[in-house]
C-alpha atoms as a PDB file:
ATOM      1  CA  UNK A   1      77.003  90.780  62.242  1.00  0.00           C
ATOM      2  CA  UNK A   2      79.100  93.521  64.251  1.00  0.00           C
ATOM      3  CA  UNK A   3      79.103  97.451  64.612  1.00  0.00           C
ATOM      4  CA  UNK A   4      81.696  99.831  63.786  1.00  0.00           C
ATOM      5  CA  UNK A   5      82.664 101.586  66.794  1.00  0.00           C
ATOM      6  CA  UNK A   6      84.434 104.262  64.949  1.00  0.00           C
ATOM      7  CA  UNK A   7      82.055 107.045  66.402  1.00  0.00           C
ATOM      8  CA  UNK A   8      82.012 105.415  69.903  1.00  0.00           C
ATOM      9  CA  UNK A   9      83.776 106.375  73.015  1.00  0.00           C
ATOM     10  CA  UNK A  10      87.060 105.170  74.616  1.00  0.00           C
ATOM     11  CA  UNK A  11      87.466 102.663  75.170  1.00  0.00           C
ATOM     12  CA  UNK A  12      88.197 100.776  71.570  1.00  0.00           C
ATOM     13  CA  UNK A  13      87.377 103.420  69.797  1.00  0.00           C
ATOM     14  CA  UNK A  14      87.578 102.140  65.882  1.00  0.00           C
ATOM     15  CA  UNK A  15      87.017  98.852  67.061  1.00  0.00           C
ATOM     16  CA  UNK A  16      83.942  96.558  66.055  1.00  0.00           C
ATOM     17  CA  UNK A  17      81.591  94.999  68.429  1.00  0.00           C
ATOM     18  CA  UNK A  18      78.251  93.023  68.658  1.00  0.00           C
ATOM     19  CA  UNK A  19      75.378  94.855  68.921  1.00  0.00           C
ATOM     20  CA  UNK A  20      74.153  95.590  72.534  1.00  0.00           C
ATOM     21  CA  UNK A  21      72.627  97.332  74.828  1.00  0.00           C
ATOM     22  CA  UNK A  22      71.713  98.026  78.029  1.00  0.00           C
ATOM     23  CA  UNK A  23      68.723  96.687  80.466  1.00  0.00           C
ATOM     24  CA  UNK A  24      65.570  99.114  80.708  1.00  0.00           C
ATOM     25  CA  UNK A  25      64.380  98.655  84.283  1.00  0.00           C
ATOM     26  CA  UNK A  26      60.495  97.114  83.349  1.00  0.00           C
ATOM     27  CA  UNK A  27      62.138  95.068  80.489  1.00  0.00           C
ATOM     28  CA  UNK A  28      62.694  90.953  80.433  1.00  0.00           C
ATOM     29  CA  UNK A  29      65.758  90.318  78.921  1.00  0.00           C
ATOM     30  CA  UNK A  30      64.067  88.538  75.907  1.00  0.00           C
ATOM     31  CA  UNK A  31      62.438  92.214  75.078  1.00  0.00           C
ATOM     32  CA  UNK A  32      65.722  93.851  75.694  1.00  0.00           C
ATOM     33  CA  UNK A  33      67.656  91.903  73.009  1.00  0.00           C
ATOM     34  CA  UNK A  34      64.583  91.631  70.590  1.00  0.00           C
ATOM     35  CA  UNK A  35      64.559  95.791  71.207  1.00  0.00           C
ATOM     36  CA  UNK A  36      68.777  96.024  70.749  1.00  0.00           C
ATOM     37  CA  UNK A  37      68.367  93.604  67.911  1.00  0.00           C
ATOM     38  CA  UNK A  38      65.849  96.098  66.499  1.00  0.00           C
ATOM     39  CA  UNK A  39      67.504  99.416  67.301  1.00  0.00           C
ATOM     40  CA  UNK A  40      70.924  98.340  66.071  1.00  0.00           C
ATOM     41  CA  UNK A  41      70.607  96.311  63.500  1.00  0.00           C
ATOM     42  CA  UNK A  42      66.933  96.875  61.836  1.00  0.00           C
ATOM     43  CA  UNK A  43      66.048  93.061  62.163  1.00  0.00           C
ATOM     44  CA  UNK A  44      62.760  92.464  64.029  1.00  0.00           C
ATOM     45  CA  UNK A  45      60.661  89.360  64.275  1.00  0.00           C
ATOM     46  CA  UNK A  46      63.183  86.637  64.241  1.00  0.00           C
ATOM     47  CA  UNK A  47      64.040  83.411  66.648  1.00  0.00           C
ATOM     48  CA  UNK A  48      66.187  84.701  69.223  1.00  0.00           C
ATOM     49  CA  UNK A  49      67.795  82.180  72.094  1.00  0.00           C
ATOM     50  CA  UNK A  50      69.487  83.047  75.246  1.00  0.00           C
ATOM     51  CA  UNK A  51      73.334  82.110  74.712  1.00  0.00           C
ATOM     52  CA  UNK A  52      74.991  82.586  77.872  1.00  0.00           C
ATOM     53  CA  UNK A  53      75.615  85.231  80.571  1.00  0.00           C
ATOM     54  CA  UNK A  54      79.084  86.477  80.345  1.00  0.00           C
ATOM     55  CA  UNK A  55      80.215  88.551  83.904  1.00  0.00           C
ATOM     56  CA  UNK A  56      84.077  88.235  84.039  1.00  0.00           C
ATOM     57  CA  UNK A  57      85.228  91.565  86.844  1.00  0.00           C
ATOM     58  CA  UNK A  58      86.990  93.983  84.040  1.00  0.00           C
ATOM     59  CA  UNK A  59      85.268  92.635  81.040  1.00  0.00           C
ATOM     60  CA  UNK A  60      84.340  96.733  80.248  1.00  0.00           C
ATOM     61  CA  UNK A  61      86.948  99.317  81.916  1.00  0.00           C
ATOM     62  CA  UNK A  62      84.971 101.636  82.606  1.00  0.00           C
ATOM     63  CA  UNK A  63      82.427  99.872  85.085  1.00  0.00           C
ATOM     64  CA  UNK A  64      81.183  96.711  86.173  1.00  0.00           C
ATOM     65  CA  UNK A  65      79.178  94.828  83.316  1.00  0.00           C
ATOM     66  CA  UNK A  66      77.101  91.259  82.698  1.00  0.00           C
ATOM     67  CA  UNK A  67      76.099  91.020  79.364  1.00  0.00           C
ATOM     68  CA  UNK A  68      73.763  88.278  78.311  1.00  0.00           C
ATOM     69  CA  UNK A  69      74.160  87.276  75.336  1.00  0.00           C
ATOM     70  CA  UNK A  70      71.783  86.060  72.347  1.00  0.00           C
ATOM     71  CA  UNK A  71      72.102  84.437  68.915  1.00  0.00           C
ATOM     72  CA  UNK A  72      69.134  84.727  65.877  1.00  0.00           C
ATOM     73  CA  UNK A  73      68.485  82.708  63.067  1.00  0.00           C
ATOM     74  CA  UNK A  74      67.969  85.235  60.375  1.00  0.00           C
ATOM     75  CA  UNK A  75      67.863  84.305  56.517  1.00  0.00           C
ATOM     76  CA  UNK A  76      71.368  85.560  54.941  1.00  0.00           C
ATOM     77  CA  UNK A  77      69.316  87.730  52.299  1.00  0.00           C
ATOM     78  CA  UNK A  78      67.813  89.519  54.500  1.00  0.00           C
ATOM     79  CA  UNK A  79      71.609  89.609  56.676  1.00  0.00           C
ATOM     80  CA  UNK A  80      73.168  90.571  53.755  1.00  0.00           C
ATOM     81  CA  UNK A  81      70.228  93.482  52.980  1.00  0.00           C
ATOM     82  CA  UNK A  82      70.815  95.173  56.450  1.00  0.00           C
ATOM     83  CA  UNK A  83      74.491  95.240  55.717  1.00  0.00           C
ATOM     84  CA  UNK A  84      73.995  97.100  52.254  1.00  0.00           C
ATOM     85  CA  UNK A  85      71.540  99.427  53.958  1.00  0.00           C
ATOM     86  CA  UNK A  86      74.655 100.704  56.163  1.00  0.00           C
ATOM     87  CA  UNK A  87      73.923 102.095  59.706  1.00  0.00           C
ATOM     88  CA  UNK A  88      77.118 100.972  61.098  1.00  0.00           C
ATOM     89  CA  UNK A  89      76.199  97.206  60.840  1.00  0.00           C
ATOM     90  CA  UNK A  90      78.460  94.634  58.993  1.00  0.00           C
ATOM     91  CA  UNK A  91      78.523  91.377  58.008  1.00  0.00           C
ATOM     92  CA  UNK A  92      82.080  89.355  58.982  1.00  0.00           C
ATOM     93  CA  UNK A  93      83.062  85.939  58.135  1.00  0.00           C
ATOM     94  CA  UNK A  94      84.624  83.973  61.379  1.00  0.00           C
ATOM     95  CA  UNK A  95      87.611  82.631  61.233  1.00  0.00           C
ATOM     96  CA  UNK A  96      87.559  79.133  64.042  1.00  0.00           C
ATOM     97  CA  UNK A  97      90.871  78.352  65.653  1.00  0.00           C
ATOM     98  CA  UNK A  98      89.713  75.158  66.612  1.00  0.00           C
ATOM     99  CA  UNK A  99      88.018  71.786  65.653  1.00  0.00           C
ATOM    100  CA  UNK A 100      84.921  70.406  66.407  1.00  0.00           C
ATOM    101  CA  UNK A 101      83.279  71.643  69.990  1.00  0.00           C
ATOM    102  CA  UNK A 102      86.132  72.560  71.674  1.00  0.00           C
ATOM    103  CA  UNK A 103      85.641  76.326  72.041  1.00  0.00           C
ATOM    104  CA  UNK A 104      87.408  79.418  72.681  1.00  0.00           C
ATOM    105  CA  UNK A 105      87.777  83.268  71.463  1.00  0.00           C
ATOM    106  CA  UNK A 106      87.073  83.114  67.179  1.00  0.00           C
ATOM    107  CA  UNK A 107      88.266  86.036  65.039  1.00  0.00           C
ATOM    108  CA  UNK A 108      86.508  88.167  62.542  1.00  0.00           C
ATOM    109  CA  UNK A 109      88.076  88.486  58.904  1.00  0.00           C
ATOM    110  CA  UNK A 110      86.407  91.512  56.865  1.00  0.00           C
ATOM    111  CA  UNK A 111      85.758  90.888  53.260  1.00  0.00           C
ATOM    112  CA  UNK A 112      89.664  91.330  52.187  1.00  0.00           C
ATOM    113  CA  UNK A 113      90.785  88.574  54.769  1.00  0.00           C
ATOM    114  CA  UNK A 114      91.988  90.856  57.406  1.00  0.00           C
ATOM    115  CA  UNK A 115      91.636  90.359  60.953  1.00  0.00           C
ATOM    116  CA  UNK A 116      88.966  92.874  62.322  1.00  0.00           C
ATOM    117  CA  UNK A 117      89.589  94.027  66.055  1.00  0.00           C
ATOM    118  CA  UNK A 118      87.071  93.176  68.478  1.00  0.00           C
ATOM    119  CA  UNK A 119      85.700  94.994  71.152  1.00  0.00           C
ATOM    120  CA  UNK A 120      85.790  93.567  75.216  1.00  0.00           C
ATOM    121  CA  UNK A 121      85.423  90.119  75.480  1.00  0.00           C
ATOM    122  CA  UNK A 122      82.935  89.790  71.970  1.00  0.00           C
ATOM    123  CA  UNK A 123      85.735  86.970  70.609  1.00  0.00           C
ATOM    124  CA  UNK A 124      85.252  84.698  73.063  1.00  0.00           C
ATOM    125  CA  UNK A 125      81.281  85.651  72.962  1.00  0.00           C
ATOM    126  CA  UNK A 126      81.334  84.517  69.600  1.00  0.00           C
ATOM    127  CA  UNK A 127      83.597  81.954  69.992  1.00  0.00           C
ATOM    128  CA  UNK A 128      80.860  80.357  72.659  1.00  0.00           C
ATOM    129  CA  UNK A 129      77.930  80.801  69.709  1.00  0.00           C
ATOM    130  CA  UNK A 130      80.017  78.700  66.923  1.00  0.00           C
ATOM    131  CA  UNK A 131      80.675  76.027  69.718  1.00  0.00           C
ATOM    132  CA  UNK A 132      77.178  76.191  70.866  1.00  0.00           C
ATOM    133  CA  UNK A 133      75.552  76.014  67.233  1.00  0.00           C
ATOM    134  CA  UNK A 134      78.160  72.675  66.579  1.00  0.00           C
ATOM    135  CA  UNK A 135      77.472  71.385  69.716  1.00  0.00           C
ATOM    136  CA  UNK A 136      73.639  71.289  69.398  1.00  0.00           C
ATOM    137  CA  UNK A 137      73.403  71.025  65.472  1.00  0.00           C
ATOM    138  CA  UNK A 138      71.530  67.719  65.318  1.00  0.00           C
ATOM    139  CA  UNK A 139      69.526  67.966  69.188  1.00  0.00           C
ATOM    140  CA  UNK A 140      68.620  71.159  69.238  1.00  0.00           C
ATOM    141  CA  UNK A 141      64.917  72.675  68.801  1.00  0.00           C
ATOM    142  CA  UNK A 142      66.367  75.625  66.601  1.00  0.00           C
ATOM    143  CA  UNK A 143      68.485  73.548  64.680  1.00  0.00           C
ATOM    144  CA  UNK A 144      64.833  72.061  62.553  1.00  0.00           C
ATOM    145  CA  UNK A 145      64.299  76.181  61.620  1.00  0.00           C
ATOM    146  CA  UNK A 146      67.564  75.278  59.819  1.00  0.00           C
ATOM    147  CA  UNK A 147      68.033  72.870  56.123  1.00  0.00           C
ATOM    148  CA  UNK A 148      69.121  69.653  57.206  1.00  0.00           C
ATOM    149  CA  UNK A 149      71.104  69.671  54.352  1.00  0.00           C
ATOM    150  CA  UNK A 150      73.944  72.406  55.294  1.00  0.00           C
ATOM    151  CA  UNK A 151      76.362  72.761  58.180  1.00  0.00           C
ATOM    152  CA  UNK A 152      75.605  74.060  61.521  1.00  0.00           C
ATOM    153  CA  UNK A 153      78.443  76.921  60.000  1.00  0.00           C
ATOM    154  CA  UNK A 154      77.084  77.328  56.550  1.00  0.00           C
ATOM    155  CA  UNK A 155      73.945  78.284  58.235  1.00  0.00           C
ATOM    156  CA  UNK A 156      74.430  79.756  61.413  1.00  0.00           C
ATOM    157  CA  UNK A 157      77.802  81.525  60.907  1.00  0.00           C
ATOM    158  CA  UNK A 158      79.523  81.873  58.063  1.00  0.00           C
ATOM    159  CA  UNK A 159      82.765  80.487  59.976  1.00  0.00           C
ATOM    160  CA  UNK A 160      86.019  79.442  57.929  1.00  0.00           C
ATOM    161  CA  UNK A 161      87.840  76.228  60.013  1.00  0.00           C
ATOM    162  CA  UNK A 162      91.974  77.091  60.191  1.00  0.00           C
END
């Protein structure tokens, strides 16, 4: 799932993102992403995990940031309904550079095949998900929410292997 950012400021302007948010100052971070989840992308009451906390220096340009990041399990009907009810949310297929669990930045491909531009670091954010979801496929707690039967990327990501 990503967000046009065709009505948002500089910087990438026209370029797509994850949806996020920022921190309210009474909030735990598990309310702030169910909240940004909600607010963003119309999808409440669904298993959210803490991914990773992602503070590189010049990650955003125009200040300091830390994002941490989430993934949900969310059924693809009801993926696929948000994205037909518009509100600047997509659906993407992503496109793996690499085999197995070894990581690193992934690429979006919009329905057409082409390469979708993506916003600050969000590749390499999404690039830790797909690793984390084959890494943990078969240990996992949320991995049993999930058919036994399909891949950790049939299920949790849509992802096409290159």
């Amino acid at each position: 799932m990503d967000a046009d950012r065709a009505a948002a400021p500089a910087p990438y302007a026209g370029w797509h993102a994850l949806p996020g948010g920022f921190l309210g100052i009474d909030e735990s971070l598990d309310d702030a992403a169910a909240r940004v989840l909600a607010a963003k992308a119309g999808l409440s009451g669904v298993w959210l995990e803490q991914l990773y906390t992602f503070g590189q220096p010049r990650r955003d340009p125009r200040t300091r940031v830390l994002s941490v990041a989430y993934f949900a399990l969310v059924d693809g009907a009801r993926l696929e309904a948000v994205a037909q009810a518009g509100g600047g949310v997509g659906l993407a297929r992503v496109s793996v550079p690499w085999a197995g669990e070894t990581g690193g930045p992934v690429s979006l491909l919009a329905a057409r095949g082409s390469r979708l531009r993506l916003a600050f670091d969000h590749a390499a954010i999404l690039g830790m998900a797909v690793s984390a979801c084959a890494a943990s496929w078969t240990t996992h707690r949320w991995a049993s929410r999930c058919s036994r039967r399909a891949s950790p990327c049939s299920t949790c990501s849509a992802c096409t292997r290159q």
